[in-house]
N, C-alpha and C. Protein backbone atom coordinates (compact mmCIF):
# COMPACT_ATOMS: atom_id res chain seq x y z
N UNK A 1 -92.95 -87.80 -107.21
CA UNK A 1 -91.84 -87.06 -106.65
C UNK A 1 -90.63 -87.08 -107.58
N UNK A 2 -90.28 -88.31 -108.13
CA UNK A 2 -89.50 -88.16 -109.09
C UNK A 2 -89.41 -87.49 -110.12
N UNK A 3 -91.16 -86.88 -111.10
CA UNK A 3 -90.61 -86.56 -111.89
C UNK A 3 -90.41 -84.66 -111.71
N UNK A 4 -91.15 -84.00 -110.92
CA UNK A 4 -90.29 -82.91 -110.52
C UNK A 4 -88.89 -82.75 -110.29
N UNK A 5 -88.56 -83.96 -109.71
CA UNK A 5 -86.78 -83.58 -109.93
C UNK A 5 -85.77 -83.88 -110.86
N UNK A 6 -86.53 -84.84 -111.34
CA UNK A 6 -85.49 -84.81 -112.75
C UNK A 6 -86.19 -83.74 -114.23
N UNK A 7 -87.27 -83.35 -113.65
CA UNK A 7 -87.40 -82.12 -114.77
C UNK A 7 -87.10 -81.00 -114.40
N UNK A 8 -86.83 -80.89 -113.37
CA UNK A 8 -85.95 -79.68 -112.01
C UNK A 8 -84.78 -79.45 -112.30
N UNK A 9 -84.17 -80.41 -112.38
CA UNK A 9 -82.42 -80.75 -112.77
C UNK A 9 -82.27 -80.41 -114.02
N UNK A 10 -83.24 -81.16 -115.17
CA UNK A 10 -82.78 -80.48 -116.38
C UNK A 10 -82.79 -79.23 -117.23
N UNK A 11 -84.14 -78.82 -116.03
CA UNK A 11 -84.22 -77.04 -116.20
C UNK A 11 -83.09 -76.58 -116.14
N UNK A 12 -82.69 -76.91 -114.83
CA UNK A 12 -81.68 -76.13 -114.30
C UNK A 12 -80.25 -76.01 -114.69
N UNK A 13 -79.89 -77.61 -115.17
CA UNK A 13 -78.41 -77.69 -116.19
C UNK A 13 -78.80 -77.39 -117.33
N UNK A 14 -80.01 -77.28 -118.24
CA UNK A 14 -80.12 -76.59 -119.61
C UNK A 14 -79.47 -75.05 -119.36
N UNK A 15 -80.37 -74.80 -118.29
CA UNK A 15 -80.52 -72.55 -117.97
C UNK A 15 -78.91 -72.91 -117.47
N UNK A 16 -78.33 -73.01 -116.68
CA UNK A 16 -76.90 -73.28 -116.46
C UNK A 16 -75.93 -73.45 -118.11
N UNK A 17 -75.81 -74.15 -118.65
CA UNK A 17 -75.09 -74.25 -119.97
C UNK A 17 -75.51 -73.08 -120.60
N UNK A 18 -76.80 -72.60 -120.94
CA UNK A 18 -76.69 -71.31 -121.38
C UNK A 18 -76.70 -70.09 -121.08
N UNK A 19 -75.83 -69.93 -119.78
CA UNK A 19 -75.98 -68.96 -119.48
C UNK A 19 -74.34 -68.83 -119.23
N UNK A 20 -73.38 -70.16 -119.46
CA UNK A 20 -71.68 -70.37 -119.89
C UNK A 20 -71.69 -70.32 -121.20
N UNK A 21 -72.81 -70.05 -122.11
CA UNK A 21 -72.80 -69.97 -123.81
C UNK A 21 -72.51 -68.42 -123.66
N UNK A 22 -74.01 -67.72 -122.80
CA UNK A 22 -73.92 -66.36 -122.67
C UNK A 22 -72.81 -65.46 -122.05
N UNK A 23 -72.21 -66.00 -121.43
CA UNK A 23 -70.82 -65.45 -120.42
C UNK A 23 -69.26 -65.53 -121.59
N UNK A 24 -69.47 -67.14 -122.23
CA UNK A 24 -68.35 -66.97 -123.79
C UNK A 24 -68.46 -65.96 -124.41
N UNK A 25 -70.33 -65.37 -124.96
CA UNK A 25 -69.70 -64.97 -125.89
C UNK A 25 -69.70 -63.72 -125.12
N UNK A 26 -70.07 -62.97 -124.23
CA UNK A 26 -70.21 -61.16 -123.65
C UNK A 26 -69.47 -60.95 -122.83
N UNK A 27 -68.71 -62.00 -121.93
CA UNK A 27 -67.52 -61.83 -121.20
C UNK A 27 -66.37 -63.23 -121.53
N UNK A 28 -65.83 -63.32 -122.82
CA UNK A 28 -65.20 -64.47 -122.90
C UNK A 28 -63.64 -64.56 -122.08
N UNK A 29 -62.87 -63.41 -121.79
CA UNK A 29 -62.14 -64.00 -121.38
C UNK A 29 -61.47 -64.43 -119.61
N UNK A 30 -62.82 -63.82 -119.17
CA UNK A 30 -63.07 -64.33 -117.52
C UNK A 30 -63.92 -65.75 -117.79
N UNK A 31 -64.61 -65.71 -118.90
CA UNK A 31 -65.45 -67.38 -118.97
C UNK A 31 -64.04 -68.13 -119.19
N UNK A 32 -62.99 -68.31 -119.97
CA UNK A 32 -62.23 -68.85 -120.01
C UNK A 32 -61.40 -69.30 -118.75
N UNK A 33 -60.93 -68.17 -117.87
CA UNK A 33 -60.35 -68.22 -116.94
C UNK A 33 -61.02 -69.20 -115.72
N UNK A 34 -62.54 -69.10 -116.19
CA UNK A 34 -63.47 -69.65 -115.26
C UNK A 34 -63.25 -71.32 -115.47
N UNK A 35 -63.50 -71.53 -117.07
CA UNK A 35 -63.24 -72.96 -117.25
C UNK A 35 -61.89 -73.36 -117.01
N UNK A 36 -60.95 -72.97 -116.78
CA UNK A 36 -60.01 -73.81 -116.13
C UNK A 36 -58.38 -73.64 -117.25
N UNK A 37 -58.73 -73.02 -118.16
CA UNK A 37 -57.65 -72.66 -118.98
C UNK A 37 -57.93 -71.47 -119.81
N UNK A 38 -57.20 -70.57 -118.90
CA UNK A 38 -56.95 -68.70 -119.28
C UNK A 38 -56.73 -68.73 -120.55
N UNK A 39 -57.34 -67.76 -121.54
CA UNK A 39 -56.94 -67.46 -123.25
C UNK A 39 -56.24 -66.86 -123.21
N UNK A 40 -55.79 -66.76 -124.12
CA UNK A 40 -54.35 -66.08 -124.79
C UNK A 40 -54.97 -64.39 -124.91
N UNK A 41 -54.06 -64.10 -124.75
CA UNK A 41 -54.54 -62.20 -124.87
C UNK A 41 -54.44 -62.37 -126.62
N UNK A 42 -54.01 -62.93 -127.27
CA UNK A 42 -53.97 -62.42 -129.08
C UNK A 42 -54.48 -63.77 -129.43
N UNK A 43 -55.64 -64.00 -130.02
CA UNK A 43 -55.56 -64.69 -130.54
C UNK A 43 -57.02 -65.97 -130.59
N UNK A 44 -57.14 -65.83 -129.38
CA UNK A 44 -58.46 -67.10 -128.89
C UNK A 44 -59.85 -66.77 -129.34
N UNK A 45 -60.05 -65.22 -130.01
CA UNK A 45 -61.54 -65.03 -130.00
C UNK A 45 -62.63 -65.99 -130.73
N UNK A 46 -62.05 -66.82 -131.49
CA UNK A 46 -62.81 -67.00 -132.32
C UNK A 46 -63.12 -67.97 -131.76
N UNK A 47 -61.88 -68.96 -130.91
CA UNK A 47 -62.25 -70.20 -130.30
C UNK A 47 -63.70 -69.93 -128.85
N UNK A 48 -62.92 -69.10 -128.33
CA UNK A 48 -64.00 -68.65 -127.10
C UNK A 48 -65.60 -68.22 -127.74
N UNK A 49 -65.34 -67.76 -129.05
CA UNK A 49 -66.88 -67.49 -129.52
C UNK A 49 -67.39 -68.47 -130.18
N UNK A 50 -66.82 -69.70 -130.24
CA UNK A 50 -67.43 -71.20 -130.75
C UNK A 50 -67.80 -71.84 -129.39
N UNK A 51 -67.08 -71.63 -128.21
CA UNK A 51 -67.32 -72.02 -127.39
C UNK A 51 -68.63 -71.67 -126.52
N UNK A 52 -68.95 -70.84 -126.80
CA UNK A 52 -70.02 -69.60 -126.42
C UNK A 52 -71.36 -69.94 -127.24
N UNK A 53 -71.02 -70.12 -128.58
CA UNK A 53 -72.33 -70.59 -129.16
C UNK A 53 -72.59 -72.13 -129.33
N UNK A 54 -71.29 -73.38 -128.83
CA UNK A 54 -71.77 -74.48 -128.69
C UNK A 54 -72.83 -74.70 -127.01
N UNK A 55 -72.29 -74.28 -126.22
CA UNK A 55 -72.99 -73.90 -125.19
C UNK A 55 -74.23 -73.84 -125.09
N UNK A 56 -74.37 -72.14 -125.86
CA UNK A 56 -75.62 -72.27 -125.73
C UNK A 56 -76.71 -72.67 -126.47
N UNK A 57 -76.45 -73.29 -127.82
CA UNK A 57 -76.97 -74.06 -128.61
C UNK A 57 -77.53 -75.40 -127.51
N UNK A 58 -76.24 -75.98 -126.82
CA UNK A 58 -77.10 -77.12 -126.49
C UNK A 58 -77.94 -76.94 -125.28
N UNK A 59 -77.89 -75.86 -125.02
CA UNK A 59 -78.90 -75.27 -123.83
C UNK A 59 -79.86 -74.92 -124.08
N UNK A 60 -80.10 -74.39 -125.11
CA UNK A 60 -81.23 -74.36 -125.94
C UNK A 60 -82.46 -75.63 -126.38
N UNK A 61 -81.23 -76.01 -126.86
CA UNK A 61 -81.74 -77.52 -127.58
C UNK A 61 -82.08 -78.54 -126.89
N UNK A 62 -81.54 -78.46 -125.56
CA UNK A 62 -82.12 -79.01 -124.01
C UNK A 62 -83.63 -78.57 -124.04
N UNK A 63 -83.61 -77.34 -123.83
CA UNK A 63 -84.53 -76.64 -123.45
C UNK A 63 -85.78 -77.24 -124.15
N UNK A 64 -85.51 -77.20 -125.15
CA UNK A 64 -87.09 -77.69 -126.69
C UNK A 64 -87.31 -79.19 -126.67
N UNK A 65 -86.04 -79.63 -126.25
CA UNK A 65 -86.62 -81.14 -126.13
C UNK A 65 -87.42 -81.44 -124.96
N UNK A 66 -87.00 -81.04 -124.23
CA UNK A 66 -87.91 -80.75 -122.83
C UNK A 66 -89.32 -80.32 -123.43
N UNK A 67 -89.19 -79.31 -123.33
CA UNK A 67 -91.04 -78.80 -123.85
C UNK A 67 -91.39 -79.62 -124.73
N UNK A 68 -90.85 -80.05 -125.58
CA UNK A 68 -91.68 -80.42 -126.95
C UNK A 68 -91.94 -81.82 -127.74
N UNK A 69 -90.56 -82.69 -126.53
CA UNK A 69 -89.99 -83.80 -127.36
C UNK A 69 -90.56 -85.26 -125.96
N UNK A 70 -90.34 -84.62 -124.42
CA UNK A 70 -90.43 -85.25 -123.71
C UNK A 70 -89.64 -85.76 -122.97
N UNK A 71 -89.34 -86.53 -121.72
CA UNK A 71 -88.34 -86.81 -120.93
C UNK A 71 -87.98 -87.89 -121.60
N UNK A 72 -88.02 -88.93 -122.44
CA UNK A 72 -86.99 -89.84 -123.11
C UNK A 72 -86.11 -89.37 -124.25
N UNK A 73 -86.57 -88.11 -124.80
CA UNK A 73 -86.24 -87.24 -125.88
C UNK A 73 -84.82 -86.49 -124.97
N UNK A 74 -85.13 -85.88 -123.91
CA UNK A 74 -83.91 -85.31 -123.02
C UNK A 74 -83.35 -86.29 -122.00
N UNK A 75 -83.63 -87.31 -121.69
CA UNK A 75 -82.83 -88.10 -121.32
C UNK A 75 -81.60 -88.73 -122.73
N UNK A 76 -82.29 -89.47 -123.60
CA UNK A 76 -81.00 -89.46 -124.61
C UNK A 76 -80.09 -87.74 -124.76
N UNK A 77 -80.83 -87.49 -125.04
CA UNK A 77 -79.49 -85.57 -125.34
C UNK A 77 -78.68 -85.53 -123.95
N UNK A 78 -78.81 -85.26 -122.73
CA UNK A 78 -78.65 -85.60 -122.06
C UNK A 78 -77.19 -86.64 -121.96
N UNK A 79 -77.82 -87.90 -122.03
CA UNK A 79 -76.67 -88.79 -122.33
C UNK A 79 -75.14 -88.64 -122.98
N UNK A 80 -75.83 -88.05 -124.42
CA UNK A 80 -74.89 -88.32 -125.05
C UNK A 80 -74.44 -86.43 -125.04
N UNK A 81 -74.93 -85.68 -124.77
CA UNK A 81 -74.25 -84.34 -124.30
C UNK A 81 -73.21 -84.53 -122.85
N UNK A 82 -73.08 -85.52 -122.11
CA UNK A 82 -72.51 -85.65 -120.79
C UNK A 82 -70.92 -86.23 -121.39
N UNK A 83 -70.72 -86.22 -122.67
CA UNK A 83 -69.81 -86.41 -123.19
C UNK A 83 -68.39 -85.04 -123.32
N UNK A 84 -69.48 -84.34 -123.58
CA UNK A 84 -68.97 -82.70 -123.74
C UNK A 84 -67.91 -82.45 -122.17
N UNK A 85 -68.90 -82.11 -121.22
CA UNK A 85 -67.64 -81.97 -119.93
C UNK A 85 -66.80 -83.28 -119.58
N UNK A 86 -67.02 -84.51 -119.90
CA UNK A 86 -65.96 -85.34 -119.90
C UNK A 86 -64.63 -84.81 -119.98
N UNK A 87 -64.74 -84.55 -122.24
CA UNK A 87 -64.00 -83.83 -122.85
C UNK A 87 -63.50 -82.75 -121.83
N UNK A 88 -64.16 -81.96 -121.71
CA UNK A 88 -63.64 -80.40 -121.05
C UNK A 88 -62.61 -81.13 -119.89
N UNK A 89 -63.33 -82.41 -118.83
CA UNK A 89 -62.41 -82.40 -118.13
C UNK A 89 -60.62 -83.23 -118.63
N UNK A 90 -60.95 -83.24 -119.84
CA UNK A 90 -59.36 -84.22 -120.31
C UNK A 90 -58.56 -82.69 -121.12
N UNK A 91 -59.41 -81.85 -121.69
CA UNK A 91 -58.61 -80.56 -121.88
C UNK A 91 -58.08 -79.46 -121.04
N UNK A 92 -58.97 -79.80 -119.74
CA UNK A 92 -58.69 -78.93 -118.61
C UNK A 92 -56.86 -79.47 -118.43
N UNK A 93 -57.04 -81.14 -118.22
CA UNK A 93 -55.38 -81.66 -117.93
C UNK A 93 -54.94 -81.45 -118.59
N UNK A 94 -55.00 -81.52 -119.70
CA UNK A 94 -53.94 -81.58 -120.93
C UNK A 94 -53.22 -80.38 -121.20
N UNK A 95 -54.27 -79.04 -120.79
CA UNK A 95 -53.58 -77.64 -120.97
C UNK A 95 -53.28 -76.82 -119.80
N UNK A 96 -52.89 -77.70 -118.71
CA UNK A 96 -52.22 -76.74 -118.17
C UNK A 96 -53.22 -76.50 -116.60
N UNK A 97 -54.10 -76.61 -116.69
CA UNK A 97 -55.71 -76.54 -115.57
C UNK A 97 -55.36 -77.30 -114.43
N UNK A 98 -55.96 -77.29 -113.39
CA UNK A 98 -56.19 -78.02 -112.30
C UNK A 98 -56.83 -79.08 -112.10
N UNK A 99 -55.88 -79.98 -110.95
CA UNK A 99 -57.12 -81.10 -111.20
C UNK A 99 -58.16 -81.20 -110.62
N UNK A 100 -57.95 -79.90 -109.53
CA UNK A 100 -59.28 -78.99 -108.60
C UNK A 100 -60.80 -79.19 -109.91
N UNK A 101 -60.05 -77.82 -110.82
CA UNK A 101 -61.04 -77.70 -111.88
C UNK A 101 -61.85 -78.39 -113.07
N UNK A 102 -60.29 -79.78 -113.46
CA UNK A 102 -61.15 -80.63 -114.12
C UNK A 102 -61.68 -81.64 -113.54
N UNK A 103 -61.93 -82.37 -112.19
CA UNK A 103 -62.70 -83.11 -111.43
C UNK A 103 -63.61 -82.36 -111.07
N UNK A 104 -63.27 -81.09 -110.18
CA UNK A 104 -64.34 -80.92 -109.55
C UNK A 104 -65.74 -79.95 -110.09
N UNK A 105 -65.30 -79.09 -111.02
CA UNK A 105 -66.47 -78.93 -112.36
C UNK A 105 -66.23 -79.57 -113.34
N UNK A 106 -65.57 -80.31 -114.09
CA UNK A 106 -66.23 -80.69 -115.29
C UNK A 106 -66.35 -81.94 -115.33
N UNK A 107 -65.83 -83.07 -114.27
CA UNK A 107 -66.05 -84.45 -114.11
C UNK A 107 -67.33 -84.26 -113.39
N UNK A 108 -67.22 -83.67 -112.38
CA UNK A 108 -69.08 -83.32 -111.59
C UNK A 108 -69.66 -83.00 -112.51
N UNK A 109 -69.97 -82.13 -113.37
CA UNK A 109 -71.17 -81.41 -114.53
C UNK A 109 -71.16 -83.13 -114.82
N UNK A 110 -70.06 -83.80 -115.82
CA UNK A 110 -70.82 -85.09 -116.23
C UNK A 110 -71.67 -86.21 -115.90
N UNK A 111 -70.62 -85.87 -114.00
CA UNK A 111 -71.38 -87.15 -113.06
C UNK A 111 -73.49 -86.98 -113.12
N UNK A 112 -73.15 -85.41 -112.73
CA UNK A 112 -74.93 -84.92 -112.64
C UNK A 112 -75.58 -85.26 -113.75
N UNK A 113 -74.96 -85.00 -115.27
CA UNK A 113 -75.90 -84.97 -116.52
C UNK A 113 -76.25 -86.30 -116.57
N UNK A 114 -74.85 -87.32 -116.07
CA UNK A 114 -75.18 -88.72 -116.29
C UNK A 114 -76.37 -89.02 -115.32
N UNK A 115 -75.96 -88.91 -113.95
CA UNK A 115 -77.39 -89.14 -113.38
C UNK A 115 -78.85 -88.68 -113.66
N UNK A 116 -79.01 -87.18 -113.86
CA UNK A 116 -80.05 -86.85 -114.38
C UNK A 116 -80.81 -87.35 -115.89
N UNK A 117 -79.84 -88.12 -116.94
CA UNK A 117 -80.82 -88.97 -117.51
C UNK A 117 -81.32 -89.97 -116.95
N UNK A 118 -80.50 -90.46 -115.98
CA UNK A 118 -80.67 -91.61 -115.15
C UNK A 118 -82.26 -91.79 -114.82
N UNK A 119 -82.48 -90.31 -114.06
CA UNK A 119 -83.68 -90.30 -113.83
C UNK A 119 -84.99 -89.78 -115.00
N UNK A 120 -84.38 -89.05 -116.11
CA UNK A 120 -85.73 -88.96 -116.95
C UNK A 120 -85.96 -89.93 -117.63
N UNK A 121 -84.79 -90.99 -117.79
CA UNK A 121 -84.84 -92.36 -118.48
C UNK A 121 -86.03 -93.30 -117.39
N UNK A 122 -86.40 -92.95 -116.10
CA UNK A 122 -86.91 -93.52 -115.14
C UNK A 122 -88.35 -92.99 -115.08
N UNK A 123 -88.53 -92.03 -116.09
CA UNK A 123 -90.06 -91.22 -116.06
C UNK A 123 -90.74 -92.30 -116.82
């Protein structure tokens, strides 16, 4: 039973991250607004389109370790990717964001990633 759900979960937060890679880069400045600090009308593209392809790079790269590498292979990525929305949630404060938005998505995204190695570390 366990390991359907923690290979459930990481389906699902891999396809999730890349599909906030895919929204950076083809609708970046409602993805912005979404993460918790609106872009600048002059000026942000380039940042929002790094943001867009770090995304979905590691959604990707989720993805292959999964198929290819195994659940101790995506439990470490995992780990040390749960670092990323930490971050997001200390830039959400720092610029201006909510503390709605940086607790309640980007401290949650970390709480889940952290637990979900929890459990492929448990496969």
């Amino acid at each position: 039973m366990l390991t359907p759900l923690a290979y459930g979960l990481a389906i699902v937060l891999n396809l999730l991250i890349l599909f906030i890679g895919a929204r950076f880069l083809f609708v970046p400045r409602p993805a912005a607004a979404g993460y918790g600090v609106p872009a600048k009308k002059d000026g942000d593209a380039a940042y929002l389109t790094i943001k867009g392809l770090r995304d979905g790079g590691y959604g990707l790269l989720g993805l292959a370790l999964l198929a290819f590498a195994g659940a101790t292979a995506e439990a470490w990525f995992m780990l040390v990717v749960a670092l990323v929305p930490l971050g997001d949630t200390v830039i959400v404060l720092r610029n201006g964001g909510t503390k709605a938005v940086a607790f309640g998505i980007h401290f949650a995204t970390a709480v889940i990633v952290l637990v979900n190695a929890v459990l492929l570390f448990a496969l």
